[in-house]
PDB file of N, CA and C in Angstrom:
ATOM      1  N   UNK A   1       4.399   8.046   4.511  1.00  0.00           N
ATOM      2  CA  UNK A   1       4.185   7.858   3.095  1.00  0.00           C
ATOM      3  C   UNK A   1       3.149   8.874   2.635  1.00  0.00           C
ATOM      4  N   UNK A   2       3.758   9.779   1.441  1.00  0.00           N
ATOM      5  CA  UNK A   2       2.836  10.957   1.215  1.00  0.00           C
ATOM      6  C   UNK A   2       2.159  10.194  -0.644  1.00  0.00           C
ATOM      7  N   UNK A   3       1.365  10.385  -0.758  1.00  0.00           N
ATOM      8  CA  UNK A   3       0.356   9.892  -2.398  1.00  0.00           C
ATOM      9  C   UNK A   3       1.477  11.548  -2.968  1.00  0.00           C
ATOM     10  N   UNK A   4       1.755  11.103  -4.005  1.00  0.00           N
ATOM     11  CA  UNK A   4       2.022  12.227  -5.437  1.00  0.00           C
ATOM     12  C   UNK A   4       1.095  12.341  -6.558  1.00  0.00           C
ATOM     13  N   UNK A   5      -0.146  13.464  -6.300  1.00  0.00           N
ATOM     14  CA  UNK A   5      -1.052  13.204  -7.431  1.00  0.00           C
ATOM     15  C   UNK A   5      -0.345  13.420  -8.594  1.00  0.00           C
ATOM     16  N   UNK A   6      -0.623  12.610  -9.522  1.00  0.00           N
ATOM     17  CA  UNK A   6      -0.839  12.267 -10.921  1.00  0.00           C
ATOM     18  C   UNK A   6      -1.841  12.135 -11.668  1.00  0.00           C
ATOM     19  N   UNK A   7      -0.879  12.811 -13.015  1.00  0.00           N
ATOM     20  CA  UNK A   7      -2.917  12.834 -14.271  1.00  0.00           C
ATOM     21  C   UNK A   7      -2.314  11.737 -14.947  1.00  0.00           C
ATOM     22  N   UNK A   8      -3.079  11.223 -15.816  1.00  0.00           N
ATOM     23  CA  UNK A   8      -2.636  10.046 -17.075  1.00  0.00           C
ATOM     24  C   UNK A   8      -2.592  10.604 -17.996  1.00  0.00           C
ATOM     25  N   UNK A   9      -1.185  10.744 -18.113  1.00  0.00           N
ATOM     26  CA  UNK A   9      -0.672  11.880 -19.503  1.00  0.00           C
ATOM     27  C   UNK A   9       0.507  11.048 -19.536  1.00  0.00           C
ATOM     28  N   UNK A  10       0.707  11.008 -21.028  1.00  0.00           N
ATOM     29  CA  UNK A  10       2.811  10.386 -21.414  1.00  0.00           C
ATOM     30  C   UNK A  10       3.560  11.207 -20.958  1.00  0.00           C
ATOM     31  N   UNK A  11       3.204  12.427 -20.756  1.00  0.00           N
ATOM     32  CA  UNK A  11       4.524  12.861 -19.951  1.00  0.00           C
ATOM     33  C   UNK A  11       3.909  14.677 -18.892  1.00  0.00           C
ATOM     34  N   UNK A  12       4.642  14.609 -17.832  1.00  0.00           N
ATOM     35  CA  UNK A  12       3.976  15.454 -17.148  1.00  0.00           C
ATOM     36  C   UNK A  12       5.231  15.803 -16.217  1.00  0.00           C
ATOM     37  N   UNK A  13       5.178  17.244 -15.557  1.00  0.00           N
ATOM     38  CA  UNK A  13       6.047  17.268 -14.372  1.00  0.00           C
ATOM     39  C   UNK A  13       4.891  18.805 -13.434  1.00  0.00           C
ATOM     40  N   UNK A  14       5.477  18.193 -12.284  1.00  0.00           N
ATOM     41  CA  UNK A  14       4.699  18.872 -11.073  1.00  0.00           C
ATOM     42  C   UNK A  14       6.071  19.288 -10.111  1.00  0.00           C
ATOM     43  N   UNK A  15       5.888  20.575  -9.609  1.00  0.00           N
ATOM     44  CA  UNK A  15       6.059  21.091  -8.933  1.00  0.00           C
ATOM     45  C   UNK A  15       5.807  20.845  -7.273  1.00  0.00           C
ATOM     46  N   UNK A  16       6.044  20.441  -6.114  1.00  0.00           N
ATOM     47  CA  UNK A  16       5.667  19.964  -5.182  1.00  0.00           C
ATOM     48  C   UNK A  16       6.987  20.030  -4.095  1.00  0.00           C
ATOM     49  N   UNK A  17       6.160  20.250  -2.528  1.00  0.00           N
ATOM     50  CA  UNK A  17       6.943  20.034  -1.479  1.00  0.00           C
ATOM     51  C   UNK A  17       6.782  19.177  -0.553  1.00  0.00           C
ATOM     52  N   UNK A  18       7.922  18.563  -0.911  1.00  0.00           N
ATOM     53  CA  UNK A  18       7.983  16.938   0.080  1.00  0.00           C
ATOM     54  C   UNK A  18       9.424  17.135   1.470  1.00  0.00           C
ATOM     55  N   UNK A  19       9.099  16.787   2.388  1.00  0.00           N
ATOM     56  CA  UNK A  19       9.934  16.730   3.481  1.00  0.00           C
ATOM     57  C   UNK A  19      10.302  18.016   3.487  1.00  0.00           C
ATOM     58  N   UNK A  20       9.979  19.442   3.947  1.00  0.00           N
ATOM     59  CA  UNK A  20      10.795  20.398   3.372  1.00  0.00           C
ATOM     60  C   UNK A  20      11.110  20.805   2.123  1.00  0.00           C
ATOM     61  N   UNK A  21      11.164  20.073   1.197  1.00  0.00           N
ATOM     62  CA  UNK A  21      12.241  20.355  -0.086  1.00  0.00           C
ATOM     63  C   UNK A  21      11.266  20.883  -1.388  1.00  0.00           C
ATOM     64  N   UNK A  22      11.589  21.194  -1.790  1.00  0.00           N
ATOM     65  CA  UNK A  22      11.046  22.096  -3.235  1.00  0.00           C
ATOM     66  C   UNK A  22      11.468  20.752  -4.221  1.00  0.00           C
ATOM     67  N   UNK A  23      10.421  20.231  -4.660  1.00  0.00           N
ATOM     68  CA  UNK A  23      10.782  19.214  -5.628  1.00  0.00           C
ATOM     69  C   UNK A  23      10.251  19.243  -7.003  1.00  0.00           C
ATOM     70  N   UNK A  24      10.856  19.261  -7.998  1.00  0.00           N
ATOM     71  CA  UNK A  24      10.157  18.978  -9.419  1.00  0.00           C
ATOM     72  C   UNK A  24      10.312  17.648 -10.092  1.00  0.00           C
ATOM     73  N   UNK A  25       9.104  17.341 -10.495  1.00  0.00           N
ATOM     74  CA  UNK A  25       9.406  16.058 -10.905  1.00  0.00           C
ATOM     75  C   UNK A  25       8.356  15.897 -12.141  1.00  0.00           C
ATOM     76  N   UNK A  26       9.088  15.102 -12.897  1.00  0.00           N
ATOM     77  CA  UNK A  26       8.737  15.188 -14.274  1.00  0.00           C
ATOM     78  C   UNK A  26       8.886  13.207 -14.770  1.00  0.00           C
ATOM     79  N   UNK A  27       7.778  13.047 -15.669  1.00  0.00           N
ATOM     80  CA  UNK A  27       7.612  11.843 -15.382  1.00  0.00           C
ATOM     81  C   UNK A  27       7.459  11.127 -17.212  1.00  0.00           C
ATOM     82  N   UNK A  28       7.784  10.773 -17.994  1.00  0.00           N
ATOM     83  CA  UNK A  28       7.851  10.686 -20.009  1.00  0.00           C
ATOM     84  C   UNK A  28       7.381   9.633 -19.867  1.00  0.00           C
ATOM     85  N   UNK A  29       6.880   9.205 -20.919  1.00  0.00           N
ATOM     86  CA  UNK A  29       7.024   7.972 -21.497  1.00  0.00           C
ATOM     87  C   UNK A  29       8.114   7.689 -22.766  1.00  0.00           C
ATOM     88  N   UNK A  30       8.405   6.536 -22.649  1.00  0.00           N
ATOM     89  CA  UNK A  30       9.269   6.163 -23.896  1.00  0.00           C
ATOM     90  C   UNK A  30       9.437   4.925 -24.449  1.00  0.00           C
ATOM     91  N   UNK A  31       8.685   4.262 -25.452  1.00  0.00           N
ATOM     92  CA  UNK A  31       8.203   2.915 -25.523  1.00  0.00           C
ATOM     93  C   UNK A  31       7.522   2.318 -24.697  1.00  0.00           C
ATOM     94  N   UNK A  32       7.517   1.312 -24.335  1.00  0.00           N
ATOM     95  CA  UNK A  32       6.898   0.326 -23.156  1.00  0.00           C
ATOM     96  C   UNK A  32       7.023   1.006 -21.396  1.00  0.00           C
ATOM     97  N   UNK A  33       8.063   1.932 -21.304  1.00  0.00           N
ATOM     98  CA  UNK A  33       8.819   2.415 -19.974  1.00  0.00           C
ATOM     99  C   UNK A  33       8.175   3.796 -19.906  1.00  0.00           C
ATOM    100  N   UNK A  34       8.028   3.960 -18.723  1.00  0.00           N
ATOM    101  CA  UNK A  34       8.356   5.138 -18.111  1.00  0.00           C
ATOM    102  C   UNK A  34       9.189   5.678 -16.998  1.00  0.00           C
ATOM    103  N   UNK A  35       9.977   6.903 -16.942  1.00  0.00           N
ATOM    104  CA  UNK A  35      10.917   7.439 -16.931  1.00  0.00           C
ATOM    105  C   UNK A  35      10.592   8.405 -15.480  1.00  0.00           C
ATOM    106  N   UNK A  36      11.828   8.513 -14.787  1.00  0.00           N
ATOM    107  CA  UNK A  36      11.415   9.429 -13.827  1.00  0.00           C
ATOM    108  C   UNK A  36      12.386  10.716 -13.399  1.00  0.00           C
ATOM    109  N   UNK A  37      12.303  11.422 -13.617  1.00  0.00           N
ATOM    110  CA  UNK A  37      13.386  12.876 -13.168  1.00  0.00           C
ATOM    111  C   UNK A  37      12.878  13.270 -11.793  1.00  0.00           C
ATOM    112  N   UNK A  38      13.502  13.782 -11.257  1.00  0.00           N
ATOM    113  CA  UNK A  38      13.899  14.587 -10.071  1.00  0.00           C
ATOM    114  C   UNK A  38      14.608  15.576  -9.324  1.00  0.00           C
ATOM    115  N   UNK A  39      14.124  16.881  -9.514  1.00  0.00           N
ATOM    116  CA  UNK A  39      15.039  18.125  -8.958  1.00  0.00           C
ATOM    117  C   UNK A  39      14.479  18.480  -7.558  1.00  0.00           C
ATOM    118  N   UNK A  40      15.161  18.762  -7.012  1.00  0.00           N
ATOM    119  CA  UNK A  40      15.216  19.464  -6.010  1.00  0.00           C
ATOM    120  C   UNK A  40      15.998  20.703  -5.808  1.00  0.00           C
ATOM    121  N   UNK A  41      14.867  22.288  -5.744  1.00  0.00           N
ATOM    122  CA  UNK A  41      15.995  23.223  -5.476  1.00  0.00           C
ATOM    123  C   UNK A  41      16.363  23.203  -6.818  1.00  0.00           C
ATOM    124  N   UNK A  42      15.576  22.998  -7.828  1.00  0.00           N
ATOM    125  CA  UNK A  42      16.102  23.393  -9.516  1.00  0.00           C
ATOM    126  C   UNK A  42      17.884  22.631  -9.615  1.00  0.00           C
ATOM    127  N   UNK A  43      17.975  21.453  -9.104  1.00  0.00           N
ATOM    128  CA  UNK A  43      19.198  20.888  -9.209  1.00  0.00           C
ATOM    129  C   UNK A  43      18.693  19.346  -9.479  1.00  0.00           C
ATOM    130  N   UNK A  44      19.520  18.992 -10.463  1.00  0.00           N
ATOM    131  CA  UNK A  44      19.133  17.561 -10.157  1.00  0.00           C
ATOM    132  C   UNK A  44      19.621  16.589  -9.733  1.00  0.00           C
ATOM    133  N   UNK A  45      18.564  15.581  -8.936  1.00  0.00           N
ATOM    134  CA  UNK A  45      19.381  14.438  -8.154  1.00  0.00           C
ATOM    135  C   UNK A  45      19.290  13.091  -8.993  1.00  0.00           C
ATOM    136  N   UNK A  46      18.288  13.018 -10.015  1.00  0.00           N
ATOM    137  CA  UNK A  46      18.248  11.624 -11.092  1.00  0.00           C
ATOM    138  C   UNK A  46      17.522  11.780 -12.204  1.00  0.00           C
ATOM    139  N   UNK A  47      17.828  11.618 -13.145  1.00  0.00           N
ATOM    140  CA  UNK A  47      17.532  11.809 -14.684  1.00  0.00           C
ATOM    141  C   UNK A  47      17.607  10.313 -15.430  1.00  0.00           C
ATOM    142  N   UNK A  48      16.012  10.313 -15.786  1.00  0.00           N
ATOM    143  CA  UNK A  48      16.020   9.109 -16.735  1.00  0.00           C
ATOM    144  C   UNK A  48      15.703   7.681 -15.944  1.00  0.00           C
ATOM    145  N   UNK A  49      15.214   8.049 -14.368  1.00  0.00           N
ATOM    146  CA  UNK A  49      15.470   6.315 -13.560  1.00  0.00           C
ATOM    147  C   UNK A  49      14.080   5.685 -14.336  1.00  0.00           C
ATOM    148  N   UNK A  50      14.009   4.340 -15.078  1.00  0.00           N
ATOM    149  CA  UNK A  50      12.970   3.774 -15.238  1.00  0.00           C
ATOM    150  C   UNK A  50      11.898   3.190 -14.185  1.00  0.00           C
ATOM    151  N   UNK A  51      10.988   3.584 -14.089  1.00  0.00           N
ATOM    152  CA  UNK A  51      10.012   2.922 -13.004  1.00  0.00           C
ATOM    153  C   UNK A  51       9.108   1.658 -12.740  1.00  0.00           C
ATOM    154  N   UNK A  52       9.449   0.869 -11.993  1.00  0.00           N
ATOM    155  CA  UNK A  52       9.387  -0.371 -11.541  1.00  0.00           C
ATOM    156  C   UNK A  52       8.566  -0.795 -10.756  1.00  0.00           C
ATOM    157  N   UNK A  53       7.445  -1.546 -10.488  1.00  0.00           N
ATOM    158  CA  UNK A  53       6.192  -1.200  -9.531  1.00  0.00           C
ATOM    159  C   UNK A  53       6.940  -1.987  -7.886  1.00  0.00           C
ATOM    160  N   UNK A  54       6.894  -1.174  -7.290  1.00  0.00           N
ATOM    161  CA  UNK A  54       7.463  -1.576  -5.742  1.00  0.00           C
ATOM    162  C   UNK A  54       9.077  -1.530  -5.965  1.00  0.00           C
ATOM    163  N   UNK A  55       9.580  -0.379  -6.584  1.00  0.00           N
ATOM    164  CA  UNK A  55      10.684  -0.688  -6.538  1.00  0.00           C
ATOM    165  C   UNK A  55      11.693   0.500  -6.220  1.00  0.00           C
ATOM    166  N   UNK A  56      12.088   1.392  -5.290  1.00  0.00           N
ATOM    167  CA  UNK A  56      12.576   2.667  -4.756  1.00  0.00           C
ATOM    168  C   UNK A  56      12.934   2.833  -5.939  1.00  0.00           C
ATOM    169  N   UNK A  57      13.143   4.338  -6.180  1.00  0.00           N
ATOM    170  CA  UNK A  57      13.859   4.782  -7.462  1.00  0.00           C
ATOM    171  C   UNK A  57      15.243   5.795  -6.739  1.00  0.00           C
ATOM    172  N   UNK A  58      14.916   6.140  -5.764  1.00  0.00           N
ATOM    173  CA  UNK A  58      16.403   6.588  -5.476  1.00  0.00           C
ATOM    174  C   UNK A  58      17.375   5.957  -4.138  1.00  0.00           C
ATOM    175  N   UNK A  59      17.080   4.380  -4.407  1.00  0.00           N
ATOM    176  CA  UNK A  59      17.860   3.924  -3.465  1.00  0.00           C
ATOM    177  C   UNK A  59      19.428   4.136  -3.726  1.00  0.00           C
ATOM    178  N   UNK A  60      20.327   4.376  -2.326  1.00  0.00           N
ATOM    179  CA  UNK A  60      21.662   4.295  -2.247  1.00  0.00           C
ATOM    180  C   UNK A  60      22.081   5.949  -3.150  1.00  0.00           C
ATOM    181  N   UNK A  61      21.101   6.853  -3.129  1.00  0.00           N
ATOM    182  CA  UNK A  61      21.682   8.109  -4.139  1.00  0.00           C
ATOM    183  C   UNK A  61      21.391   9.651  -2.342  1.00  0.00           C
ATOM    184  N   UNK A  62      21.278   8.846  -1.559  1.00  0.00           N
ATOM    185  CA  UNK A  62      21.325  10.064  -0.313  1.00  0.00           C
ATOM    186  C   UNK A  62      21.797  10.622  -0.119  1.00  0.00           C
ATOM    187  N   UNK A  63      23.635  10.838  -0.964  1.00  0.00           N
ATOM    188  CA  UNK A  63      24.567  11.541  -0.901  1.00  0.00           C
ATOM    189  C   UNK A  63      24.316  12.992  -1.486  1.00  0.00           C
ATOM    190  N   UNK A  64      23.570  12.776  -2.116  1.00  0.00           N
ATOM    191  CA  UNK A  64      23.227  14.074  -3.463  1.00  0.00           C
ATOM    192  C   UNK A  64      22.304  15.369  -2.360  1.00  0.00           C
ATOM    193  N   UNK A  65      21.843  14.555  -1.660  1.00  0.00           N
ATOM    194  CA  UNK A  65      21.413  15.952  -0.695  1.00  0.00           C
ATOM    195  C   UNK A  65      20.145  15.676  -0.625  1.00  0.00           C
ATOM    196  N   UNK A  66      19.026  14.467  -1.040  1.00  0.00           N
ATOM    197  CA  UNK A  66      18.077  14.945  -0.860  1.00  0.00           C
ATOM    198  C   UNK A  66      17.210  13.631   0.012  1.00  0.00           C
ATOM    199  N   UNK A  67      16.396  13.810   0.776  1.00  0.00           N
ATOM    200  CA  UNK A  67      16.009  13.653   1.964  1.00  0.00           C
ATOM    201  C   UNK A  67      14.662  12.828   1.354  1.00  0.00           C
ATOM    202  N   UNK A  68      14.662  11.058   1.594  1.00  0.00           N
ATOM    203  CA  UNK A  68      13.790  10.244   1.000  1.00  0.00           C
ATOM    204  C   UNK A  68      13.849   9.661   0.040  1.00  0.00           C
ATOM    205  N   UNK A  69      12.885   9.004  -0.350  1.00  0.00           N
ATOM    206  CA  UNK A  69      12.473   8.175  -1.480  1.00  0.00           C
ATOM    207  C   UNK A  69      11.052   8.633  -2.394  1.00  0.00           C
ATOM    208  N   UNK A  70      10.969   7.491  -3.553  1.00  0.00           N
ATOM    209  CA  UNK A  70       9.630   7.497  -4.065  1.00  0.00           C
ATOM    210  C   UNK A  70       9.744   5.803  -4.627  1.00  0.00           C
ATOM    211  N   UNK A  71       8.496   5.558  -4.521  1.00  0.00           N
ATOM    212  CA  UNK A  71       7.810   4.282  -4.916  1.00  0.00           C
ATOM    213  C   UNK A  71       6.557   4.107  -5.629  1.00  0.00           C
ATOM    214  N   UNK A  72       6.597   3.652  -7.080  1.00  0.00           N
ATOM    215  CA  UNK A  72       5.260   3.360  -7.489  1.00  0.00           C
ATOM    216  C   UNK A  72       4.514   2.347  -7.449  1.00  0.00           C
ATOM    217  N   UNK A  73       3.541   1.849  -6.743  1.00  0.00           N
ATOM    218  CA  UNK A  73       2.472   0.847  -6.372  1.00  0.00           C
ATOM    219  C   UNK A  73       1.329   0.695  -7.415  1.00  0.00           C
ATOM    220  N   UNK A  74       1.118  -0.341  -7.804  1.00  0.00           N
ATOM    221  CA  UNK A  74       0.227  -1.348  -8.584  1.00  0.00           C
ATOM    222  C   UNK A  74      -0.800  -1.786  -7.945  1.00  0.00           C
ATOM    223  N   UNK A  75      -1.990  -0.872  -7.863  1.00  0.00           N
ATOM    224  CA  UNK A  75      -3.153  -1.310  -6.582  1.00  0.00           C
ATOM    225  C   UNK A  75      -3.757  -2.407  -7.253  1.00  0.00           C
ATOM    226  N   UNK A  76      -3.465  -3.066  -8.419  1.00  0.00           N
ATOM    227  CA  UNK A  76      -4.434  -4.099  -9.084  1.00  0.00           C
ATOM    228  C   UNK A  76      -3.601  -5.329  -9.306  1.00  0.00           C
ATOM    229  N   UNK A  77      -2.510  -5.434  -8.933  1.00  0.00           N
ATOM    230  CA  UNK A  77      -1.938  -6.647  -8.798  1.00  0.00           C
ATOM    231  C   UNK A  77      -0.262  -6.487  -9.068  1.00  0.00           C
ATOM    232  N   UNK A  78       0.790  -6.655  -9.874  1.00  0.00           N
ATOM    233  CA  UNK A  78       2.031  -6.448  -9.854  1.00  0.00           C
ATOM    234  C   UNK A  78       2.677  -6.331 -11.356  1.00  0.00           C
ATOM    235  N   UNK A  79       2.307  -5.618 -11.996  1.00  0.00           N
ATOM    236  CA  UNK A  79       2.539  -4.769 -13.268  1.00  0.00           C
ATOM    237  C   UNK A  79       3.658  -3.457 -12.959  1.00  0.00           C
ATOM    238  N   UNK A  80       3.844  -3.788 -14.333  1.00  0.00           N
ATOM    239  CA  UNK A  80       4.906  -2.226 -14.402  1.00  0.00           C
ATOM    240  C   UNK A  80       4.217  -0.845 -14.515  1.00  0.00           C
ATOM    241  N   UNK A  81       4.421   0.445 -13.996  1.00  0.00           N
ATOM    242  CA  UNK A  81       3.519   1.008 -14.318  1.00  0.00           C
ATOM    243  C   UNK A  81       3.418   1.736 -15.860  1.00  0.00           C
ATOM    244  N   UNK A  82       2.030   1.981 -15.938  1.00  0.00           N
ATOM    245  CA  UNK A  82       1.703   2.530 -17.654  1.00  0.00           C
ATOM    246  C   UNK A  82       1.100   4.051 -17.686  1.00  0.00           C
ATOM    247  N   UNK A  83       1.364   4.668 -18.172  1.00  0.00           N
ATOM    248  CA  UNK A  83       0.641   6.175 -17.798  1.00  0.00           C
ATOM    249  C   UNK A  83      -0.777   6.165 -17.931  1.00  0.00           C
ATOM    250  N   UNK A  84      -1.220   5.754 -19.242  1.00  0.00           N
ATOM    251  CA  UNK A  84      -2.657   5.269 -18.467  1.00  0.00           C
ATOM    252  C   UNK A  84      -3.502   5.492 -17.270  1.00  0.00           C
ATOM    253  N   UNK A  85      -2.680   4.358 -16.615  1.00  0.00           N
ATOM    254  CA  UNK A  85      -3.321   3.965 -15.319  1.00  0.00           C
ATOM    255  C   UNK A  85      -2.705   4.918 -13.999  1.00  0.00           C
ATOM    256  N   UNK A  86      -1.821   6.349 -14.424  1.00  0.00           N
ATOM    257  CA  UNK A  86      -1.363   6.486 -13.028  1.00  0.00           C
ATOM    258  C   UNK A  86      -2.504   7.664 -12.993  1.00  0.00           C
ATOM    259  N   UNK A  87      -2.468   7.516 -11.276  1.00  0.00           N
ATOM    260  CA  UNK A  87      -3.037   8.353 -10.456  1.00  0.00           C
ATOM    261  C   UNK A  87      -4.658   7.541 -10.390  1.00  0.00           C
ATOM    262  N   UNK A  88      -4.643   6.409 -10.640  1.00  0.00           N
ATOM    263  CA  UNK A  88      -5.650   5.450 -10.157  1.00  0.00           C
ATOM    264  C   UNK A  88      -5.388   4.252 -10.235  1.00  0.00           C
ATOM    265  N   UNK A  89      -4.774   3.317 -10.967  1.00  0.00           N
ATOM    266  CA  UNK A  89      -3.793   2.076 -10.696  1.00  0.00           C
ATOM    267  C   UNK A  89      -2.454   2.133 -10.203  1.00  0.00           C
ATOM    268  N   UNK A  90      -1.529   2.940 -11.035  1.00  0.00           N
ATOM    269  CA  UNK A  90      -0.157   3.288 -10.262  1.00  0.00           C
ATOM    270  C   UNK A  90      -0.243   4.632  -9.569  1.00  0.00           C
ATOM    271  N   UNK A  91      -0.232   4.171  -8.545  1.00  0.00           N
ATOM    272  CA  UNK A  91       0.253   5.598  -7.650  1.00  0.00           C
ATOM    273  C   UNK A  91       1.578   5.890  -7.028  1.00  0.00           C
ATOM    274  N   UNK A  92       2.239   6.736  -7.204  1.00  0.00           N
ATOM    275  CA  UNK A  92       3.202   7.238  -6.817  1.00  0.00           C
ATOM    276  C   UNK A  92       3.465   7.761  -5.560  1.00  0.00           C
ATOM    277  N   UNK A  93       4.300   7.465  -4.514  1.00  0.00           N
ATOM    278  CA  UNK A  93       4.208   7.853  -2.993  1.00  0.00           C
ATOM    279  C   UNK A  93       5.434   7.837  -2.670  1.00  0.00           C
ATOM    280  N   UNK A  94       6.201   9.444  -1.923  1.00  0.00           N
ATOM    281  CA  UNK A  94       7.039   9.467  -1.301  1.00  0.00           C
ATOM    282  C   UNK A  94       7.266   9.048  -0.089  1.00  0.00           C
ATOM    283  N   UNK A  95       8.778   8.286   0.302  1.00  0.00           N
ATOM    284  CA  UNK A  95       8.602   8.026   1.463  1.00  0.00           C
ATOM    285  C   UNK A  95       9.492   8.397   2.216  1.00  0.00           C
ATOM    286  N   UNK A  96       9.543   9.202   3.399  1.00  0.00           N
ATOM    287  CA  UNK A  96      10.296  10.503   4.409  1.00  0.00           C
ATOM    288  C   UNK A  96      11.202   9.642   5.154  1.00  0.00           C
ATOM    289  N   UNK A  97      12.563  10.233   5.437  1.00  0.00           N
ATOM    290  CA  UNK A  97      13.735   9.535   5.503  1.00  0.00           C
ATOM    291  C   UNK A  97      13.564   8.422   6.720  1.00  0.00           C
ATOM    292  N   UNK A  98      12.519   8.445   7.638  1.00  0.00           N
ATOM    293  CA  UNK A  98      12.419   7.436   8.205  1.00  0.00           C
ATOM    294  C   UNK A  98      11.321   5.882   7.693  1.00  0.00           C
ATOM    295  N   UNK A  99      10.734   6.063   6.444  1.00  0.00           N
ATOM    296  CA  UNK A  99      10.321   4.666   6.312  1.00  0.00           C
ATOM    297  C   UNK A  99      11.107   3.977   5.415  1.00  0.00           C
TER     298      UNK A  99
END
């Protein structure tokens, strides 16, 4: 399990290499929700997944080519996450095709 730093901004995307892979990921707000994209290799594997605290965002999508997960965690109890609070209440953490 790798931490994905995050600033508390409504919307942001970072550049980053996870398992090998060249990943961009870009993160909105939009009402109450926030939103999660994901390229790899300037291709994309999910557009628009809403984020859920403890809840994989690319389960069952392994076909698309890309190697893992991500999960956002609620270190203060079991809330949805809010931009606000990420990168010190919600943290974001990839997890490598074996966890």
């Amino acid at each position: 399990m790798l931490l994905v730093p995050l600033q508390a901004t409504p919307s942001q995307t970072l550049s980053i290499k996870l398992g090998g892979q060249s990943c961009a990921i870009a993160l909105r707000t939009n009402g109450p929700n926030l939103y999660f994209d994901l390229r790899k290799d300037n291709s994309p594997i999910i557009v628009g997944s809403i984020c859920r605290n403890r809840q994989r965002l690319l389960v069952g999508l392994g076909y698309r080519g890309f190697i893992g997960d991500f999960v956002f965690v609620d270190s203060q109890g079991d809330e949805q996450p809010v931009y606000s609070g990420l990168g010190t209440r919600w943290n974001l953490y990839y997890l490598g095709a074996d966890e």
